[in-house]
Protein backbone atom coordinates (compact mmCIF):
# COMPACT_ATOMS: atom_id res chain seq x y z
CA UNK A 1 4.55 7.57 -28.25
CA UNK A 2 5.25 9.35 -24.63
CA UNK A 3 9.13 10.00 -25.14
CA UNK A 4 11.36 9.63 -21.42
CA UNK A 5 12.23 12.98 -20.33
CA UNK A 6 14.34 12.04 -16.97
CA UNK A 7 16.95 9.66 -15.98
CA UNK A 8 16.94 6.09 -14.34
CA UNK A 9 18.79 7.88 -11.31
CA UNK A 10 16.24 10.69 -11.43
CA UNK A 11 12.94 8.42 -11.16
CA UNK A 12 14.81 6.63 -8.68
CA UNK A 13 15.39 10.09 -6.35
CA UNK A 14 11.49 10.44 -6.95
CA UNK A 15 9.99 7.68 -5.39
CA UNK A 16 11.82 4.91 -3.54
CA UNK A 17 8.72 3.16 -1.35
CA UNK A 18 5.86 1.49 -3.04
CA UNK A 19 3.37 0.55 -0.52
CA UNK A 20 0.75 -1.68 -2.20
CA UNK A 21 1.68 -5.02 -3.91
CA UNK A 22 0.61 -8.41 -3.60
CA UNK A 23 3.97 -10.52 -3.32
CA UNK A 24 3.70 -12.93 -1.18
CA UNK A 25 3.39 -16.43 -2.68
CA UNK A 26 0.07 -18.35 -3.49
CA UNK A 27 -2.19 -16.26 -0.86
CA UNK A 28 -4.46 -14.17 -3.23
CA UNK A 29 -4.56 -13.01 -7.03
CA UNK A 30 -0.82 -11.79 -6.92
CA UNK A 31 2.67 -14.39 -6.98
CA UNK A 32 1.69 -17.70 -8.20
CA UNK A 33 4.87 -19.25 -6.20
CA UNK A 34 8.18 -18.43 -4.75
CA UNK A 35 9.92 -18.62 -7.85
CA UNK A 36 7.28 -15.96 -8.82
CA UNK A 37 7.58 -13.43 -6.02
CA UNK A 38 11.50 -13.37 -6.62
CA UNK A 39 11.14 -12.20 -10.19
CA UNK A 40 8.76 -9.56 -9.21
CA UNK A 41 10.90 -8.25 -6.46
CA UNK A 42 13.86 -7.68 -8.35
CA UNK A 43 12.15 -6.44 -10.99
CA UNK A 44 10.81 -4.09 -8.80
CA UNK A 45 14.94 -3.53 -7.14
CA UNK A 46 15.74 -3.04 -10.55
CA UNK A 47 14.13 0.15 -11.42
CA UNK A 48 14.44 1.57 -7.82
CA UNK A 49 12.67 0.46 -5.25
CA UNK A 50 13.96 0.42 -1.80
CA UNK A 51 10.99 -0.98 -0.11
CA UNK A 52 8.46 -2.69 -0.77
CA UNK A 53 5.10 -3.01 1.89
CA UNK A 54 3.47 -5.85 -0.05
CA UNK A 55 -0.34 -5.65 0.99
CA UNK A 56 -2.02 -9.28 0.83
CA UNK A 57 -6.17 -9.10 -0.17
CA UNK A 58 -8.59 -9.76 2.34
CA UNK A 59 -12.02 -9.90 0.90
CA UNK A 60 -14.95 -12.86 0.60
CA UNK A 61 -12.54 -13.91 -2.60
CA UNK A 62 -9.54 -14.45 0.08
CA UNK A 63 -9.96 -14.99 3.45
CA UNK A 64 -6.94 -14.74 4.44
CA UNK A 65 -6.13 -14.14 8.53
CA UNK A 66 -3.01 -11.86 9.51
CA UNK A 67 -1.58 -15.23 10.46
CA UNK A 68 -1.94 -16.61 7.67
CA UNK A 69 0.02 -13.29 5.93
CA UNK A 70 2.48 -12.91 8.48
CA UNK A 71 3.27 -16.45 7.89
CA UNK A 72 3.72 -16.09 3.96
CA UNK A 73 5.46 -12.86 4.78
CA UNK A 74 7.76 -14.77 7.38
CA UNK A 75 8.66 -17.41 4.50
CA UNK A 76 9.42 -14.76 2.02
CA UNK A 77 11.70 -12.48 3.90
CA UNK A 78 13.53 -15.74 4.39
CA UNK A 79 13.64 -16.48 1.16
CA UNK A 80 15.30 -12.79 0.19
CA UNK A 81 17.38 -13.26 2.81
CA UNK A 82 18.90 -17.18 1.41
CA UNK A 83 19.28 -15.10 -1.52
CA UNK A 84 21.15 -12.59 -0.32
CA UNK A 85 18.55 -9.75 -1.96
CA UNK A 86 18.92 -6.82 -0.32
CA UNK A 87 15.47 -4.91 -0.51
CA UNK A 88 13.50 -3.99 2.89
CA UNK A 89 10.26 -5.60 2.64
CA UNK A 90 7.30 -4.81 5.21
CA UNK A 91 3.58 -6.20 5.03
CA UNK A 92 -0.03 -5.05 5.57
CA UNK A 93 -2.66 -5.95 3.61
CA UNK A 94 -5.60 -4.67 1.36
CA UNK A 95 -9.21 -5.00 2.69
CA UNK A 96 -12.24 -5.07 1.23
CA UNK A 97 -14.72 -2.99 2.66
CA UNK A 98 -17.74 -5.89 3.52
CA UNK A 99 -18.93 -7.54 6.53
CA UNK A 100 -15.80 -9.32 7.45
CA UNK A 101 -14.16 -5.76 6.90
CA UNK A 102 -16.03 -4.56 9.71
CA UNK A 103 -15.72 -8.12 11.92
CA UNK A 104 -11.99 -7.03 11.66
CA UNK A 105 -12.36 -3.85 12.48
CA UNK A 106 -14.31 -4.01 15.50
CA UNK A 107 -11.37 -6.58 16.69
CA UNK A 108 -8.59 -4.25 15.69
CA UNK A 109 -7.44 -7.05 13.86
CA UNK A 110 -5.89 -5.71 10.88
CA UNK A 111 -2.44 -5.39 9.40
CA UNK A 112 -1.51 -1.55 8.73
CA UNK A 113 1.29 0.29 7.69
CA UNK A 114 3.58 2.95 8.99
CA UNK A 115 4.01 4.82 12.56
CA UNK A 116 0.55 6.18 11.92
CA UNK A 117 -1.04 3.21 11.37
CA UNK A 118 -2.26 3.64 7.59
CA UNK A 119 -5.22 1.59 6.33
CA UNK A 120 -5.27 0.59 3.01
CA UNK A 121 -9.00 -0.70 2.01
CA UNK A 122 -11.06 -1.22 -1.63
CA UNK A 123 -14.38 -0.91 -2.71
CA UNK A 124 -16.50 -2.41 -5.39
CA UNK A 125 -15.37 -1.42 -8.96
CA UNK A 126 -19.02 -1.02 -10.26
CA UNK A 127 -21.43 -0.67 -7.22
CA UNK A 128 -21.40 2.43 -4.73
CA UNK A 129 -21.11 1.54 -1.28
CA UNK A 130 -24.09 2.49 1.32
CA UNK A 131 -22.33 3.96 4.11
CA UNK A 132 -19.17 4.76 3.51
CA UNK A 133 -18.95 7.68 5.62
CA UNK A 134 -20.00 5.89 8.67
CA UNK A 135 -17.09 3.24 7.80
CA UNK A 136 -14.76 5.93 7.60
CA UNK A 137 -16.07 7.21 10.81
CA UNK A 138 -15.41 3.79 12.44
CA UNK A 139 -12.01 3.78 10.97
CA UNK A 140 -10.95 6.62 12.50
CA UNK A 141 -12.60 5.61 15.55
CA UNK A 142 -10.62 2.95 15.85
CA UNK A 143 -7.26 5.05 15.52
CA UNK A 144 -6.27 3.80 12.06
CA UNK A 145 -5.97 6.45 8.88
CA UNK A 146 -7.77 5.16 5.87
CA UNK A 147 -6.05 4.88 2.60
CA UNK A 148 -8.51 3.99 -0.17
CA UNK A 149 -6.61 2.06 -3.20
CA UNK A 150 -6.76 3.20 -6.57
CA UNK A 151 -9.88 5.65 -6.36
CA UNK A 152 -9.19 6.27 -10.11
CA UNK A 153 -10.72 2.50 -10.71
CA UNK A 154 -14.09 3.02 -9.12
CA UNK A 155 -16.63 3.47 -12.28
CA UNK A 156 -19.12 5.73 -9.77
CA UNK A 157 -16.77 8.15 -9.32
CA UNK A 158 -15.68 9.01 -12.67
CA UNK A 159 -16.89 12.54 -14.09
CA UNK A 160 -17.75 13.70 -10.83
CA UNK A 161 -14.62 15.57 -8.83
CA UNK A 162 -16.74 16.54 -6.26
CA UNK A 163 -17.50 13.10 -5.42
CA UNK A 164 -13.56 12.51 -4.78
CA UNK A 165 -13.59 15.97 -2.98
CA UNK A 166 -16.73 14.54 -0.88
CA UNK A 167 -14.16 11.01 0.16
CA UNK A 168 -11.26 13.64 0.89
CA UNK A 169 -13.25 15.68 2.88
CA UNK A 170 -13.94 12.58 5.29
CA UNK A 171 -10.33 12.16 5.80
CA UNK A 172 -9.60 9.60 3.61
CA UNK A 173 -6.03 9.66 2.16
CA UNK A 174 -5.51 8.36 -1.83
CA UNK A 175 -3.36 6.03 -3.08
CA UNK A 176 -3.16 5.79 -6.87
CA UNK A 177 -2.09 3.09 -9.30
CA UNK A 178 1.00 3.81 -11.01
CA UNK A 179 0.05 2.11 -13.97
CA UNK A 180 -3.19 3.97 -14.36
CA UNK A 181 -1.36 6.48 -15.93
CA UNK A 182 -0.07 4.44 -18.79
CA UNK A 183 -3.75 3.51 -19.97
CA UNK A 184 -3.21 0.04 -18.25
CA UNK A 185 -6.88 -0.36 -17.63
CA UNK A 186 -8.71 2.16 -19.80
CA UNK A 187 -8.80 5.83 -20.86
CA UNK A 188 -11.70 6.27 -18.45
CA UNK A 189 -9.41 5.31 -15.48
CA UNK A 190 -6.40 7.39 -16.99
CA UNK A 191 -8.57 10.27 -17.11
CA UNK A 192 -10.21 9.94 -13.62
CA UNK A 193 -6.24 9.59 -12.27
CA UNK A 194 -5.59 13.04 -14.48
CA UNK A 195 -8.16 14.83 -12.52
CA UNK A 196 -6.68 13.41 -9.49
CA UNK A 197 -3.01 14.48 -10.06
CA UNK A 198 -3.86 18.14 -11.11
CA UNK A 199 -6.38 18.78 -8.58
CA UNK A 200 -3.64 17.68 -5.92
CA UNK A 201 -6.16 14.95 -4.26
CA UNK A 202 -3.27 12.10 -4.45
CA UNK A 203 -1.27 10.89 -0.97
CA UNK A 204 0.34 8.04 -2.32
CA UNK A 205 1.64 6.11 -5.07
CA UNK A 206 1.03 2.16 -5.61
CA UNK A 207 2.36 -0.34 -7.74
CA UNK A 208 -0.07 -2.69 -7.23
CA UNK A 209 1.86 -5.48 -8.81
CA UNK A 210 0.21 -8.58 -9.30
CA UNK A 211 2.21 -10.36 -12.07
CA UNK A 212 4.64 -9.60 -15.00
CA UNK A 213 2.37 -7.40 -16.87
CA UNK A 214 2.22 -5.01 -14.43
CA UNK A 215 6.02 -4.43 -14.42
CA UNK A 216 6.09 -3.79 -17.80
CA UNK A 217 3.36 -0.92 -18.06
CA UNK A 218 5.11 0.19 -14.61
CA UNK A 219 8.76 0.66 -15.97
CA UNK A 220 6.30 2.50 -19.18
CA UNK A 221 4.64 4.84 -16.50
CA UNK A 222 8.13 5.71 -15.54
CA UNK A 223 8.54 7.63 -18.44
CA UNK A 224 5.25 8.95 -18.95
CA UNK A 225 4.63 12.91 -18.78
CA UNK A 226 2.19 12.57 -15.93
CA UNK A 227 4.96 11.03 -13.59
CA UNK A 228 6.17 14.26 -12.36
CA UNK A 229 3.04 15.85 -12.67
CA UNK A 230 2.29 13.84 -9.77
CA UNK A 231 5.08 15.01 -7.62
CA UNK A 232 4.75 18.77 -8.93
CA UNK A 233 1.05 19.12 -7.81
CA UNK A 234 0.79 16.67 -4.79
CA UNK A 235 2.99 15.64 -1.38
CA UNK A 236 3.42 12.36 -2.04
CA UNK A 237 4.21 10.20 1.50
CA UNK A 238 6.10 6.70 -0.04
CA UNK A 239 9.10 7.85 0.79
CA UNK A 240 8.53 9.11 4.64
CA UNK A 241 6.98 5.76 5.13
């Protein structure tokens, strides 16, 4: 059992921005309903958060347009705002890399966040991707910095740190999942995300809360040794966001 070593008030001062979440209501895998994306929210108010840039999928599994999340997004912010919940809440959204990726790209029609326009995309969990340093090139390209989510989660890429230093070395920025730290998906994941904390290859920090059971491991990775490892060995952006 991983004791906690800091204060509420402390973990608070370290990271006040998450920047991947999935929020808003009945649009993808995340909030089921309204009713839903309120309880997650001040969940997520509750142990510190000051923002939240909830990041909608767009993949094959949910075609979902930027209308269609700047709607939902319009509707929630509403909603916190009935409720009188005050929490700044921004939205992007999290693309998988495919063909419709690319259809988007080529319009520029895709939903970033911050001044510098930051991409967040996935890949497949099990199979390598062909090209992904043309892709990366065409990111760029198209004046957007990439932000791959959760490299830690990408089977291919375990046991190999070169591999991650290869993705790095394209220009790709890395946003881990909180909760990887905790063991929330398996020790293979929790060790790929060790390698990434020490050898200083992580840019940002993600909840990437879906539903209830990822608040609970996230208030446990609060208070898990790693926690400050990754702010001792890494500049982590969140907060400058």
């Amino acid at each position: 059992m991983v004791l906690p070593f800091f204060s509420f008030k402390e973990r608070q001062s370290l990271l006040d921005v998450d920047i991947h979440s999935h929020l808003i209501p009945n649009i993808d895998d995340g909030a089921k309903d309204m009713e839903r994306s309120i309880e997650l929210i001040l969940s997520l108010k509750e142990m510190g958060y000051k923002k939240l840039i909830t990041t909608p999928h767009v993949s094959d599994m949910f075609l979902n347009s930027s209308e269609d999340i700047l709607e939902g997004y319009k509707h929630l912010k509403e909603e916190l705002s009935s409720r009188q919940i005050d929490i700044k809440i921004e939205v992007a959204a999290e693309y998988y890399a495919d063909d419709h990726f690319e259809e988007l790209l080529k319009k520029k029609d895709l939903l970033t966040f911050g001044e510098d326009k930051y991409l967040l995309f996935e890949l497949s969990y099990f199979t390598p991707p062909q090209d992904l340093e043309s892709l990366i090139y065409d990111i760029k390209l198209a004046g957007y910095r990439p932000v791959l989510a959760h490299p830690e989660r990408y089977t291919y890429l375990h046991n190999s740190i070169d591999k991650y230093r290869d993705i790095k070395n394209m220009g790709v920025l890395f946003q881990i999942n909180l909760i990887s730290i905790d063991g929330y998906y398996s020790s293979e994941v929790t060790q790929a995300v060790k390698e990434l904390i020490v050898n200083r290859m992580v840019d940002f920090i993600g909840s990437d809360t879906h539903h209830r059971q990822h608040i609970k491991h996230l208030k446990k990775s609060f208070s898990n040794r790693l926690y400050k490892k990754i702010f001792k060995y890494n500049k982590i952006l969140n907060n400058i966001i």
